[in-house]
PDB file of N, CA and C in Angstrom:
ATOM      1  N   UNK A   1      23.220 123.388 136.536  1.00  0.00           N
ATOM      2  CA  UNK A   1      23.467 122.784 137.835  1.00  0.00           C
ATOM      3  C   UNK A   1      22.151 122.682 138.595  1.00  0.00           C
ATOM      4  N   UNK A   2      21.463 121.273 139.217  1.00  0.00           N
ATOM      5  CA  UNK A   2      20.680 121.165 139.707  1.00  0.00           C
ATOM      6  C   UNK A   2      21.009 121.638 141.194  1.00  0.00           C
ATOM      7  N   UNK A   3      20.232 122.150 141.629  1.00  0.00           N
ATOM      8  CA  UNK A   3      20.328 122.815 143.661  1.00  0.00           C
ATOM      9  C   UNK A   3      20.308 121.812 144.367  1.00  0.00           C
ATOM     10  N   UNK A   4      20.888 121.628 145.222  1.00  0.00           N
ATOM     11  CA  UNK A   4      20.726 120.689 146.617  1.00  0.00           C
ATOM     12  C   UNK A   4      19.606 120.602 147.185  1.00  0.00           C
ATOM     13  N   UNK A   5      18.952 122.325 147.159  1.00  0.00           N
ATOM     14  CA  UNK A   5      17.754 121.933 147.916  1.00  0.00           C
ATOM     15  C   UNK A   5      17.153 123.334 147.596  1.00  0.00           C
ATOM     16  N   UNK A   6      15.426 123.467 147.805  1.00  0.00           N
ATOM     17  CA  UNK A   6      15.225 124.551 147.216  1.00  0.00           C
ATOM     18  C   UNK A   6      15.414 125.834 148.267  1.00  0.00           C
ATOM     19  N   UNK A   7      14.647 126.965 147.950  1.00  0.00           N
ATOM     20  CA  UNK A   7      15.296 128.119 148.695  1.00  0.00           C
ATOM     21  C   UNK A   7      14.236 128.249 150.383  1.00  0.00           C
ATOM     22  N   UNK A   8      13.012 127.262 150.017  1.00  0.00           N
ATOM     23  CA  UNK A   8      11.984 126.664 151.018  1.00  0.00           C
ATOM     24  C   UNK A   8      13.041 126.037 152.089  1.00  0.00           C
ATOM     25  N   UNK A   9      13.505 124.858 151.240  1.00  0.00           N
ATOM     26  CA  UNK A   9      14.219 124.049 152.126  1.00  0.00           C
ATOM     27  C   UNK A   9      15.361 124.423 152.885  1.00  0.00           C
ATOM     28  N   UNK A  10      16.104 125.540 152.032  1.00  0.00           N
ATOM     29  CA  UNK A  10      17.174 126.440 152.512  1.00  0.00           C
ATOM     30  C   UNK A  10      16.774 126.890 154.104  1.00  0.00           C
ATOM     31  N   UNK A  11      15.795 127.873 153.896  1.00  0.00           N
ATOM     32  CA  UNK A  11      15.073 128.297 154.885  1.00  0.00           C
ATOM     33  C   UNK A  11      14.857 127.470 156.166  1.00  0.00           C
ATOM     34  N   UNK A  12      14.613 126.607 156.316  1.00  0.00           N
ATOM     35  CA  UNK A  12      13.885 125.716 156.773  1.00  0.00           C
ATOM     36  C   UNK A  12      15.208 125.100 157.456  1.00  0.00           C
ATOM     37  N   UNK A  13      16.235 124.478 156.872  1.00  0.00           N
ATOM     38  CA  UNK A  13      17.277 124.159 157.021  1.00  0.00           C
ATOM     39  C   UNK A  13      18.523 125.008 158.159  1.00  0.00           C
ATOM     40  N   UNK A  14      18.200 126.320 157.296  1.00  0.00           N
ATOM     41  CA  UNK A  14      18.985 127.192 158.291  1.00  0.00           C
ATOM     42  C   UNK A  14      18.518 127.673 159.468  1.00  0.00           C
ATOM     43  N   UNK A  15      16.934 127.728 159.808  1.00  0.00           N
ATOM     44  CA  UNK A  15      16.294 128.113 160.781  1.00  0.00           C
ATOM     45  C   UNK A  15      16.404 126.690 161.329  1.00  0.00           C
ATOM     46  N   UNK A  16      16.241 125.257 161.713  1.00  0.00           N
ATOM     47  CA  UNK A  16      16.333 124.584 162.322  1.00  0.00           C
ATOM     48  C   UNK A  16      17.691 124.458 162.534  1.00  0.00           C
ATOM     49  N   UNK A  17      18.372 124.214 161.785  1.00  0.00           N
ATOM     50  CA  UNK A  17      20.093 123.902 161.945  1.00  0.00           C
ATOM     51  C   UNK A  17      20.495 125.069 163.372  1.00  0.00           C
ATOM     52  N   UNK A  18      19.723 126.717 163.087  1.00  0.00           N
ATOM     53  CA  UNK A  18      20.722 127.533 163.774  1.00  0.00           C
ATOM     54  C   UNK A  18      20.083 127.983 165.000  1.00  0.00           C
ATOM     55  N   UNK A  19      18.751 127.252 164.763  1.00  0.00           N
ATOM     56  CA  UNK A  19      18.305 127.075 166.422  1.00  0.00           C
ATOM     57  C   UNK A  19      19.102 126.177 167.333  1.00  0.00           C
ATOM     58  N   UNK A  20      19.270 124.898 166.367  1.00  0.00           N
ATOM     59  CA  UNK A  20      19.365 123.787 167.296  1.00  0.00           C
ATOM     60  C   UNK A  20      20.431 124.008 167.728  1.00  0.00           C
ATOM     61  N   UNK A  21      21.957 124.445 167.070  1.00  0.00           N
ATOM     62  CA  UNK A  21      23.187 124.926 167.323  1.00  0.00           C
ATOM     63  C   UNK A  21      23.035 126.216 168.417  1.00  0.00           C
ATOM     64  N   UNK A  22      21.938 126.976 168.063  1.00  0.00           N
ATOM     65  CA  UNK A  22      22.693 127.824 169.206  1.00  0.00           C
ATOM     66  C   UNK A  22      21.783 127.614 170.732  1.00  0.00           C
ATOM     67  N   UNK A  23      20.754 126.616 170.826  1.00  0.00           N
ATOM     68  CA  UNK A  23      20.774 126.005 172.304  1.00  0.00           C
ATOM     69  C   UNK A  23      21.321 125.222 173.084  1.00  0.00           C
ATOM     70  N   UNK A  24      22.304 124.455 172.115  1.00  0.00           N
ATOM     71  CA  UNK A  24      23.535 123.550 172.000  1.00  0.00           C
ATOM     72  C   UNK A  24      24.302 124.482 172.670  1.00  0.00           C
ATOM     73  N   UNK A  25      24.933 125.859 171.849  1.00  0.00           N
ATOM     74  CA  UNK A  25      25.802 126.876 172.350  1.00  0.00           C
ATOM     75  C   UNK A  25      25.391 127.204 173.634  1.00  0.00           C
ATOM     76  N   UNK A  26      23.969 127.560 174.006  1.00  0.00           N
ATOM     77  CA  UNK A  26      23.647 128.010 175.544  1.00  0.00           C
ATOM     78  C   UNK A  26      23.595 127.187 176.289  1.00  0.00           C
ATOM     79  N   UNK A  27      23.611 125.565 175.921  1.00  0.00           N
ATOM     80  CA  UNK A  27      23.547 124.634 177.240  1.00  0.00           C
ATOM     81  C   UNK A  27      25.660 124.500 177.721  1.00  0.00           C
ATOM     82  N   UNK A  28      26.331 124.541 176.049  1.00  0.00           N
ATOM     83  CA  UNK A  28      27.402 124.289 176.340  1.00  0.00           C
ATOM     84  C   UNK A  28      28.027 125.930 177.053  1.00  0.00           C
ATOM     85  N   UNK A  29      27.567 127.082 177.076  1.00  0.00           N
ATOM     86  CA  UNK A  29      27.671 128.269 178.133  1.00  0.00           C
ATOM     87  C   UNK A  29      27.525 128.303 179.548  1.00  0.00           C
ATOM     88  N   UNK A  30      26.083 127.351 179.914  1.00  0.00           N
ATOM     89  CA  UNK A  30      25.571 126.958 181.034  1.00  0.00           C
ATOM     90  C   UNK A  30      26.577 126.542 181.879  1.00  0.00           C
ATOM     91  N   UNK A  31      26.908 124.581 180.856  1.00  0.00           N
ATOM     92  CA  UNK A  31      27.534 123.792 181.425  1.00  0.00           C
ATOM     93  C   UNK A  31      28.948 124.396 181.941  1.00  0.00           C
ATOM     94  N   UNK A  32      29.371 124.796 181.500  1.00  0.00           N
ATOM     95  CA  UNK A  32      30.725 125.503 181.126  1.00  0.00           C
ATOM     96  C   UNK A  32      30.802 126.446 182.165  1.00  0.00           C
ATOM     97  N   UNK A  33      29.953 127.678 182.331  1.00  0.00           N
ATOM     98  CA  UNK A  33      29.926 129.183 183.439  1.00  0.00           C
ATOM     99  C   UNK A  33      29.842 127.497 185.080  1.00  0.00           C
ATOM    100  N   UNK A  34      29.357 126.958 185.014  1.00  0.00           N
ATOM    101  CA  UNK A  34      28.711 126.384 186.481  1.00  0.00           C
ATOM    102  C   UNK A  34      29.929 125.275 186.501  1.00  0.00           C
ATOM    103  N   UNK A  35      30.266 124.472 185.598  1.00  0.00           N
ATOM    104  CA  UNK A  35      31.545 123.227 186.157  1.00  0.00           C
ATOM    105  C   UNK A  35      32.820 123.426 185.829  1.00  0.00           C
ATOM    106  N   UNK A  36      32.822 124.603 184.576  1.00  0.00           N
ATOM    107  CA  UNK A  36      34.344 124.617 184.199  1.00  0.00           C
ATOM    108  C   UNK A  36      35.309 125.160 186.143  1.00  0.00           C
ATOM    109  N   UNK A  37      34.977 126.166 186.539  1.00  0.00           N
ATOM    110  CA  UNK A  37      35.042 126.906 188.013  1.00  0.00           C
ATOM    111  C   UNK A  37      35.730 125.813 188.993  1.00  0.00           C
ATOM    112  N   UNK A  38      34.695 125.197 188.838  1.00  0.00           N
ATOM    113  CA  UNK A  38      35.136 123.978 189.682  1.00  0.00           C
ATOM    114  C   UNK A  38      35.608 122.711 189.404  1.00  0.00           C
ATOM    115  N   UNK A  39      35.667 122.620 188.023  1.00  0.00           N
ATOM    116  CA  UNK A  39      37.003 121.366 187.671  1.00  0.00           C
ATOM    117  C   UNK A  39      36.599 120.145 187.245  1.00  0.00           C
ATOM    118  N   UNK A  40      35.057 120.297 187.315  1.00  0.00           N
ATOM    119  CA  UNK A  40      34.151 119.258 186.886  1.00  0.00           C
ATOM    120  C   UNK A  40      33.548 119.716 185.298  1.00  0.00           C
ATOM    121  N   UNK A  41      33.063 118.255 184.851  1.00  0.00           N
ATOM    122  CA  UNK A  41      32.319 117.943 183.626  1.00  0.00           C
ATOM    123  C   UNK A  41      33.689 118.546 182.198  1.00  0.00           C
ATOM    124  N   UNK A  42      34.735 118.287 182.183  1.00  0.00           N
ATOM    125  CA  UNK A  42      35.714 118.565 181.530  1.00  0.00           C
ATOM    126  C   UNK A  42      35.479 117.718 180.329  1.00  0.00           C
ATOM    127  N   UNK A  43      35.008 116.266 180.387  1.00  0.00           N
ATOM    128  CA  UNK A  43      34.920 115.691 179.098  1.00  0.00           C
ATOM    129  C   UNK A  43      33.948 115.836 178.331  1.00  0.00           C
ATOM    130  N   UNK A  44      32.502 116.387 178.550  1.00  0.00           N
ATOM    131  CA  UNK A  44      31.397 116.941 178.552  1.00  0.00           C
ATOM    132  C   UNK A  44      31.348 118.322 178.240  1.00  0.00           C
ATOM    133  N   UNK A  45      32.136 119.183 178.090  1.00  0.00           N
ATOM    134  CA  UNK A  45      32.400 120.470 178.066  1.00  0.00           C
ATOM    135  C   UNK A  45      33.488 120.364 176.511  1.00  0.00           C
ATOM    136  N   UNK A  46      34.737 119.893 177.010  1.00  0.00           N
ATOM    137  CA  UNK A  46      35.297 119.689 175.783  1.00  0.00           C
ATOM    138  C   UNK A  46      34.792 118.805 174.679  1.00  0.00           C
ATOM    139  N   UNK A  47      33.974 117.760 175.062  1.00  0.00           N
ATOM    140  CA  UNK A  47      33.325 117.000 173.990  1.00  0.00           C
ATOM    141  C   UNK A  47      32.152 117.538 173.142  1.00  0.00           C
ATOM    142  N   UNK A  48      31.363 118.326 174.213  1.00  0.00           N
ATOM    143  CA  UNK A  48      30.558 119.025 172.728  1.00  0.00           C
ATOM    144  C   UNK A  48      31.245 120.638 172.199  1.00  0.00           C
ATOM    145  N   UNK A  49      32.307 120.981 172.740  1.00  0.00           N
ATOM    146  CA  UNK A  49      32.969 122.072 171.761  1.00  0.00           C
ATOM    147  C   UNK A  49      33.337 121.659 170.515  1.00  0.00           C
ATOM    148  N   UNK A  50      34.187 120.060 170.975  1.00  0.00           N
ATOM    149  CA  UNK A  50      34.596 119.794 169.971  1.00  0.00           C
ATOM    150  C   UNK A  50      33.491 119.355 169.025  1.00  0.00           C
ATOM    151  N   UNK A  51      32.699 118.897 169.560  1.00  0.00           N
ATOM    152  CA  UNK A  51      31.042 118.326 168.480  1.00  0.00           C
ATOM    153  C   UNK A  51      30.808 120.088 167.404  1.00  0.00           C
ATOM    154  N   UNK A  52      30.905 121.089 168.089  1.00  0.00           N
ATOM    155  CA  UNK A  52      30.314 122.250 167.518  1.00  0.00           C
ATOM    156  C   UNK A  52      31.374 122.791 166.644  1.00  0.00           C
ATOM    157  N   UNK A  53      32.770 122.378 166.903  1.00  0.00           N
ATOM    158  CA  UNK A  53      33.580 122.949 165.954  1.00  0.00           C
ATOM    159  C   UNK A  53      33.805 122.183 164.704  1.00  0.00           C
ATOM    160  N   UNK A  54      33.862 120.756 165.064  1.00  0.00           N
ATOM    161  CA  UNK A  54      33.612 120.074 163.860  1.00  0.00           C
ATOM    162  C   UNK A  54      32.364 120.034 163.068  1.00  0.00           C
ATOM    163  N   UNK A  55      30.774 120.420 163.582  1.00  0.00           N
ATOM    164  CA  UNK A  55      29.960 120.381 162.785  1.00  0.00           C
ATOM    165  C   UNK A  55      29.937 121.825 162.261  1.00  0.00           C
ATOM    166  N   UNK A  56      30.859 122.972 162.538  1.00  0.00           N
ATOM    167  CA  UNK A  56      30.959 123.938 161.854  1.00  0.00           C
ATOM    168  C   UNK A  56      31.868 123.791 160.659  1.00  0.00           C
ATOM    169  N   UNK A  57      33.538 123.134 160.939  1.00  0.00           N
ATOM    170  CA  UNK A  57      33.798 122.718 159.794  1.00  0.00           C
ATOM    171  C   UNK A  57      33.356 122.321 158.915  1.00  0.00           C
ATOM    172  N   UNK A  58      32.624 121.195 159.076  1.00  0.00           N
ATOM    173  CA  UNK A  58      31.611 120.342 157.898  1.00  0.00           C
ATOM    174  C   UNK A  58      31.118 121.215 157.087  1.00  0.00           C
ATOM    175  N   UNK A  59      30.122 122.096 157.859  1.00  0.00           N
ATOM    176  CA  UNK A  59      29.284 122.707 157.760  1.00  0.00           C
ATOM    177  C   UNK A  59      30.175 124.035 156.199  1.00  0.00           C
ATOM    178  N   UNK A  60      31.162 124.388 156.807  1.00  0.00           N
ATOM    179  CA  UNK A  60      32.164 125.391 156.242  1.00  0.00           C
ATOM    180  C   UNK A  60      32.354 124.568 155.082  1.00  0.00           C
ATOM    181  N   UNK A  61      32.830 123.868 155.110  1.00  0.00           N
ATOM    182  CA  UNK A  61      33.452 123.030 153.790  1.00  0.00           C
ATOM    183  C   UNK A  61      32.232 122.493 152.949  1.00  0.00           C
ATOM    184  N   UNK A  62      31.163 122.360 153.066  1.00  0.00           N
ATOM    185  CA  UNK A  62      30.142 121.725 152.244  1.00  0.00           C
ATOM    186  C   UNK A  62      29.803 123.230 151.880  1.00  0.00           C
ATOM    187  N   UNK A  63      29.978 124.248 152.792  1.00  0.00           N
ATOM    188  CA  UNK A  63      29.069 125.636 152.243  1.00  0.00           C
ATOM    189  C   UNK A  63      30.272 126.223 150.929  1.00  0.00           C
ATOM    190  N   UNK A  64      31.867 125.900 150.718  1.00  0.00           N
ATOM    191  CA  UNK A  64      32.844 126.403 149.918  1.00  0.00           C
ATOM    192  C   UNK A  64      33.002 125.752 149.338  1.00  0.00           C
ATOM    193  N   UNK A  65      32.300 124.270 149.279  1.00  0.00           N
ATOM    194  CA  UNK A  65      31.996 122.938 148.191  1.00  0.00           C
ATOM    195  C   UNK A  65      30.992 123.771 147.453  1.00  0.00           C
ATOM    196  N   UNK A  66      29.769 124.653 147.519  1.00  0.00           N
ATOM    197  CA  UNK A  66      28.566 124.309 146.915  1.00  0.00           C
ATOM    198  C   UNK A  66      28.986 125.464 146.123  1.00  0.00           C
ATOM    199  N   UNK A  67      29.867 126.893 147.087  1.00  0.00           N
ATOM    200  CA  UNK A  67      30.418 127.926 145.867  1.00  0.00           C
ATOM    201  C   UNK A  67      31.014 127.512 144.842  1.00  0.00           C
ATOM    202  N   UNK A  68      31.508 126.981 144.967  1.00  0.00           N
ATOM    203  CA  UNK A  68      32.695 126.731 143.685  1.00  0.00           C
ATOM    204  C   UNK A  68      32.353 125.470 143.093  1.00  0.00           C
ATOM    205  N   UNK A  69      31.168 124.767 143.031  1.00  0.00           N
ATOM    206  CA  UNK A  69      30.625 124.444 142.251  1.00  0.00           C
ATOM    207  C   UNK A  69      28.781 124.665 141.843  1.00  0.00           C
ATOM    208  N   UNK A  70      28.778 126.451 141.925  1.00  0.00           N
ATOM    209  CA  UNK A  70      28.192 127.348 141.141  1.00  0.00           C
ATOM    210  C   UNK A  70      26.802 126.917 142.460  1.00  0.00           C
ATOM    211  N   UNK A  71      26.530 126.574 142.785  1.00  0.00           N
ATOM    212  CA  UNK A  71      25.202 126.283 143.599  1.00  0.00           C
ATOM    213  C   UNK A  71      24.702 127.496 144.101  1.00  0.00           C
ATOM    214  N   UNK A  72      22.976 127.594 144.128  1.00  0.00           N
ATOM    215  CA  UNK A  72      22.962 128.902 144.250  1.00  0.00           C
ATOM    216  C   UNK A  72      22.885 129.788 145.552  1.00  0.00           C
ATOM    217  N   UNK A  73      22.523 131.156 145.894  1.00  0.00           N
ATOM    218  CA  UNK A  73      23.031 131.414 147.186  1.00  0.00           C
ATOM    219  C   UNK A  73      22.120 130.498 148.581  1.00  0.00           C
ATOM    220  N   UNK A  74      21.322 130.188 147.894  1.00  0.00           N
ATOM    221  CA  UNK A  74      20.232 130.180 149.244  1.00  0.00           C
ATOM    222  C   UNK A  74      20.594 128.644 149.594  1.00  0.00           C
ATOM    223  N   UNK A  75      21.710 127.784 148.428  1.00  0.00           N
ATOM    224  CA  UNK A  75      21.678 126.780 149.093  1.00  0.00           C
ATOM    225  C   UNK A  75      23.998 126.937 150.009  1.00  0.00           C
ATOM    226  N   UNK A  76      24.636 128.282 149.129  1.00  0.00           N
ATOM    227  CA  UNK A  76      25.802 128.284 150.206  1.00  0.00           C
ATOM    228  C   UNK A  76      25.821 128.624 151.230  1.00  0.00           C
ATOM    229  N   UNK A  77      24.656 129.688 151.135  1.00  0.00           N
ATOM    230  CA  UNK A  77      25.255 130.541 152.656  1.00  0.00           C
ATOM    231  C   UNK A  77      24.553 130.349 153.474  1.00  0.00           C
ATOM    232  N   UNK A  78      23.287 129.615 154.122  1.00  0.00           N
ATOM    233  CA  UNK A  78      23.493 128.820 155.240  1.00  0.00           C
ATOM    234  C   UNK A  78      24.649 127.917 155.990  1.00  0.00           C
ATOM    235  N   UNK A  79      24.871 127.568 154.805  1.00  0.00           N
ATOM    236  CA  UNK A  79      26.092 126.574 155.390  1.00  0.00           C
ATOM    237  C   UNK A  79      27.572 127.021 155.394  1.00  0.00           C
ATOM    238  N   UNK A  80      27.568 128.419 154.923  1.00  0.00           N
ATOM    239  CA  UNK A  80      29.120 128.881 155.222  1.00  0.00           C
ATOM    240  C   UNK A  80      28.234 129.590 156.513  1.00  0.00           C
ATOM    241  N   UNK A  81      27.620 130.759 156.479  1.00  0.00           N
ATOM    242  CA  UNK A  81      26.920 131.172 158.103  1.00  0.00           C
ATOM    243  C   UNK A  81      27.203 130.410 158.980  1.00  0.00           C
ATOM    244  N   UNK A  82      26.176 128.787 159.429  1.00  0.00           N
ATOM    245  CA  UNK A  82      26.822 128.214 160.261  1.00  0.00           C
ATOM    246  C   UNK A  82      28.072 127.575 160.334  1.00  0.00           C
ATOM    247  N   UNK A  83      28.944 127.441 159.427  1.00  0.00           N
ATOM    248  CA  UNK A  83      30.153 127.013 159.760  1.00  0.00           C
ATOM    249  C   UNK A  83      30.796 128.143 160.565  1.00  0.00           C
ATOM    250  N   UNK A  84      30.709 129.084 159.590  1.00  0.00           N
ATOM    251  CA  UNK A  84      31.728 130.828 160.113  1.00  0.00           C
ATOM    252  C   UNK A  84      31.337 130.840 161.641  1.00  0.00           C
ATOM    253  N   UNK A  85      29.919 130.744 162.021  1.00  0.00           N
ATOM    254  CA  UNK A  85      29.714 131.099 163.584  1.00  0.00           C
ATOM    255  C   UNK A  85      29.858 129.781 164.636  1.00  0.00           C
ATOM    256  N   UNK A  86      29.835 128.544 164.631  1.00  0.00           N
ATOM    257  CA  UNK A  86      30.574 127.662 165.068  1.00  0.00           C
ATOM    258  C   UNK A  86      31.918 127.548 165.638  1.00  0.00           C
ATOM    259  N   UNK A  87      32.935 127.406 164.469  1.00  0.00           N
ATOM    260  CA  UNK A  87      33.950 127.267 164.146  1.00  0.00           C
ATOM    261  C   UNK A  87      35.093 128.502 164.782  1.00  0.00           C
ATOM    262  N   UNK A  88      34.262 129.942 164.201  1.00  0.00           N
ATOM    263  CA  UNK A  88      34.501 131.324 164.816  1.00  0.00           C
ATOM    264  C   UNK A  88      34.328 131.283 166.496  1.00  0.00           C
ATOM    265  N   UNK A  89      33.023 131.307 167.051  1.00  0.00           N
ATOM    266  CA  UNK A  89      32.660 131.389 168.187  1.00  0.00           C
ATOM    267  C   UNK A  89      33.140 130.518 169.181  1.00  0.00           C
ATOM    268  N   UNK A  90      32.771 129.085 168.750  1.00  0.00           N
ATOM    269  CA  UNK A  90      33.257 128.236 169.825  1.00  0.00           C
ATOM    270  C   UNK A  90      34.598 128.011 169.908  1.00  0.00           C
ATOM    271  N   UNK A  91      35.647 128.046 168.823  1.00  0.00           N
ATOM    272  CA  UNK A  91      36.839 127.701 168.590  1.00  0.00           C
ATOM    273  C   UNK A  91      37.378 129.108 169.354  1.00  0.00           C
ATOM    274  N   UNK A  92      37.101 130.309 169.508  1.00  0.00           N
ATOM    275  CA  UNK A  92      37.568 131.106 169.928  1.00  0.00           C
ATOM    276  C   UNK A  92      37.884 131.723 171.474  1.00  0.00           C
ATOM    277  N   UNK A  93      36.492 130.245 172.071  1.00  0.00           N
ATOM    278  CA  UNK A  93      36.029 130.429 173.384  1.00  0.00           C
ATOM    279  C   UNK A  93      37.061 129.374 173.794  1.00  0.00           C
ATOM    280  N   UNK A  94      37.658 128.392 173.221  1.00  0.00           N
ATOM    281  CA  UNK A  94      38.494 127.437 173.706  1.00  0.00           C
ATOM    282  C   UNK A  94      39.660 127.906 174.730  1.00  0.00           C
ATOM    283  N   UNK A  95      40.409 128.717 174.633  1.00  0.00           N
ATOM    284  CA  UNK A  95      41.014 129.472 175.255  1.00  0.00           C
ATOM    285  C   UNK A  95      40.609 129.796 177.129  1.00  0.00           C
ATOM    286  N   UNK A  96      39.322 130.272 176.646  1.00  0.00           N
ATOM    287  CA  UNK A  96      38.604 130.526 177.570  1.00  0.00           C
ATOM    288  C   UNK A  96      38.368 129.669 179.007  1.00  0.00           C
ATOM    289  N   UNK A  97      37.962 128.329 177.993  1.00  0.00           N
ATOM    290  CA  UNK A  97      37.383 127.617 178.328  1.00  0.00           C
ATOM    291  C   UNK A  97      38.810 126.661 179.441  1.00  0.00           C
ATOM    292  N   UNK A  98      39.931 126.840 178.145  1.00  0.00           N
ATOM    293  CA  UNK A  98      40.965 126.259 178.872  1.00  0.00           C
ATOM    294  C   UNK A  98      41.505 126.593 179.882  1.00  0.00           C
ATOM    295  N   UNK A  99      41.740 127.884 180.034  1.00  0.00           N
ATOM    296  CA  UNK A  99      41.771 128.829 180.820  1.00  0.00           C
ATOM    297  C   UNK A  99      41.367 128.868 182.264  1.00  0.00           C
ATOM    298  N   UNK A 100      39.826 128.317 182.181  1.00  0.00           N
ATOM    299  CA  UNK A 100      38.957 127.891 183.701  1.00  0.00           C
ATOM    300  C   UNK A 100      39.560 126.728 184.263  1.00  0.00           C
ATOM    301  N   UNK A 101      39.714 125.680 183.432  1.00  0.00           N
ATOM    302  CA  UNK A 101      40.063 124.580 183.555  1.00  0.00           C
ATOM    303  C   UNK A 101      41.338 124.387 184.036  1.00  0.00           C
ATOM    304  N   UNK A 102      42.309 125.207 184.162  1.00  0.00           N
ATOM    305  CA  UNK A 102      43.431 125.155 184.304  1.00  0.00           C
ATOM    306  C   UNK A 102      43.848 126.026 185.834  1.00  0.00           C
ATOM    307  N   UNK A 103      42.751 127.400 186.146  1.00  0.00           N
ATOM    308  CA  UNK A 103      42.343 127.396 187.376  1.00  0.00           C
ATOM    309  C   UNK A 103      42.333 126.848 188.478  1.00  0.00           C
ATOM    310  N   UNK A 104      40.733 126.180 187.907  1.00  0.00           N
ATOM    311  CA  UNK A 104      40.584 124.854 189.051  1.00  0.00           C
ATOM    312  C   UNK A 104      41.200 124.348 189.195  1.00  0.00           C
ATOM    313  N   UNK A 105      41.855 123.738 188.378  1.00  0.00           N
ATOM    314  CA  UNK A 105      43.008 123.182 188.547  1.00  0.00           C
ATOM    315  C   UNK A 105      44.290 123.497 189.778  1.00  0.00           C
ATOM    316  N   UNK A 106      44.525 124.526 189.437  1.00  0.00           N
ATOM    317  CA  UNK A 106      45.363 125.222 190.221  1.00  0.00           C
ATOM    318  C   UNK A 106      45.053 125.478 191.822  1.00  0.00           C
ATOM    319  N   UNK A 107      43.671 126.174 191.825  1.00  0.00           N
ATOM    320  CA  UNK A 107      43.271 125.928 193.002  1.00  0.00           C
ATOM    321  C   UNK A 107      43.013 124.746 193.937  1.00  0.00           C
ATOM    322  N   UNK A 108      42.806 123.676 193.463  1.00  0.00           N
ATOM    323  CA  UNK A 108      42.771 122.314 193.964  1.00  0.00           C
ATOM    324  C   UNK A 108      44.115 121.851 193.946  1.00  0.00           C
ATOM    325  N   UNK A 109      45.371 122.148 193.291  1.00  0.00           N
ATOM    326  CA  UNK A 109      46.333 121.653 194.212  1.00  0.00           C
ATOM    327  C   UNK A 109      47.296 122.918 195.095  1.00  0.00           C
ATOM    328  N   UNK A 110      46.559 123.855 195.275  1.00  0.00           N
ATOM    329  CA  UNK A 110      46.626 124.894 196.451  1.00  0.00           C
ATOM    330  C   UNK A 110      46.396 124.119 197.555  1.00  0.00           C
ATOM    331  N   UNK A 111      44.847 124.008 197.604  1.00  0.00           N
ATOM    332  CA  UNK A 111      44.518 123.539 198.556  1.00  0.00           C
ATOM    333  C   UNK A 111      44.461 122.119 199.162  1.00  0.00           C
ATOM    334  N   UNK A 112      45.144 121.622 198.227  1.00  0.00           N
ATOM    335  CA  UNK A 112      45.601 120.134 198.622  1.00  0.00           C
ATOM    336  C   UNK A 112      47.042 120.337 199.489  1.00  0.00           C
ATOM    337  N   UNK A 113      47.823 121.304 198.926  1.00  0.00           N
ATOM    338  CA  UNK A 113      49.367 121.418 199.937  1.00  0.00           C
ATOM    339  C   UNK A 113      49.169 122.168 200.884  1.00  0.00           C
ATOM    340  N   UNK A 114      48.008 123.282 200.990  1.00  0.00           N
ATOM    341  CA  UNK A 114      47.907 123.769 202.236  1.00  0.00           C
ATOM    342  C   UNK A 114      47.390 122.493 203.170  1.00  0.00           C
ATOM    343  N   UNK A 115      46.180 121.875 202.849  1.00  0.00           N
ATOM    344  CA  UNK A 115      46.337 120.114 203.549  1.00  0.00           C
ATOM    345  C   UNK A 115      47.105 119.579 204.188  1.00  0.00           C
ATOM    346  N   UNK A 116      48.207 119.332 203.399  1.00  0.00           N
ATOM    347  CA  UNK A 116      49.096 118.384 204.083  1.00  0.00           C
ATOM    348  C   UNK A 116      50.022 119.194 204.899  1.00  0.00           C
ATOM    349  N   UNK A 117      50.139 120.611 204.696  1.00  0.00           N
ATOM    350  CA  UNK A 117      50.756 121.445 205.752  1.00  0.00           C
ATOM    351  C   UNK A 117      50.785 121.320 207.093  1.00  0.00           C
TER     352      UNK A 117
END
């Protein structure tokens, strides 16, 4: 079985891939701690969760593609790693996330019927 890529490129691959994902993760923390509160940036918030959970899937499924067809470690487990912490992390924060959102929510039509009171 020829490798996907060598154990250089592995490297290289997983250190850029799991930078870029996890400043992705701290801008989508940012965005999220400062607008989820207040009821803003909802499509922007849910749109790159969903960007991070699906490029963890991918990510998952190409890394349990390359096991089981014998590929060697340095080219699976980058790509099961970032799937597992993606997929794990952000999918787990959804809750969370829904959670705020549903808040604000709440509080804004509080204070819309105290309004018309």
């Amino acid at each position: 079985m020829i490798p996907w890529w060598t154990e250089q490129q592995a490297g290289l691959f997983g250190g850029i891939a799991g930078s870029a994902l996890g400043i992705l993760g701290g801008v989508l923390g940012t965005i999220t701690g400062i607008c989820a509160p207040r009821g803003r940036c909802k499509g922007l918030v849910y749109g790159l969760s969903a960007f991070m959970i699906v490029a963890g899937i991918i990510a998952l499924i190409m890394g349990v593609a390359a096991l089981l067809v014998h590929q060697p470690y340095a080219v699976y487990y980058p790509l099961i790693l970032i799937g597992i912490i993606c997929t794990a992390v952000i999918g787990g924060l959804m809750s969370v996330i829904r959670r705020r959102y549903r808040e604000a929510d709440s509080r804004r039509l509080e204070a819309e019927e105290l309004r018309r009171s």
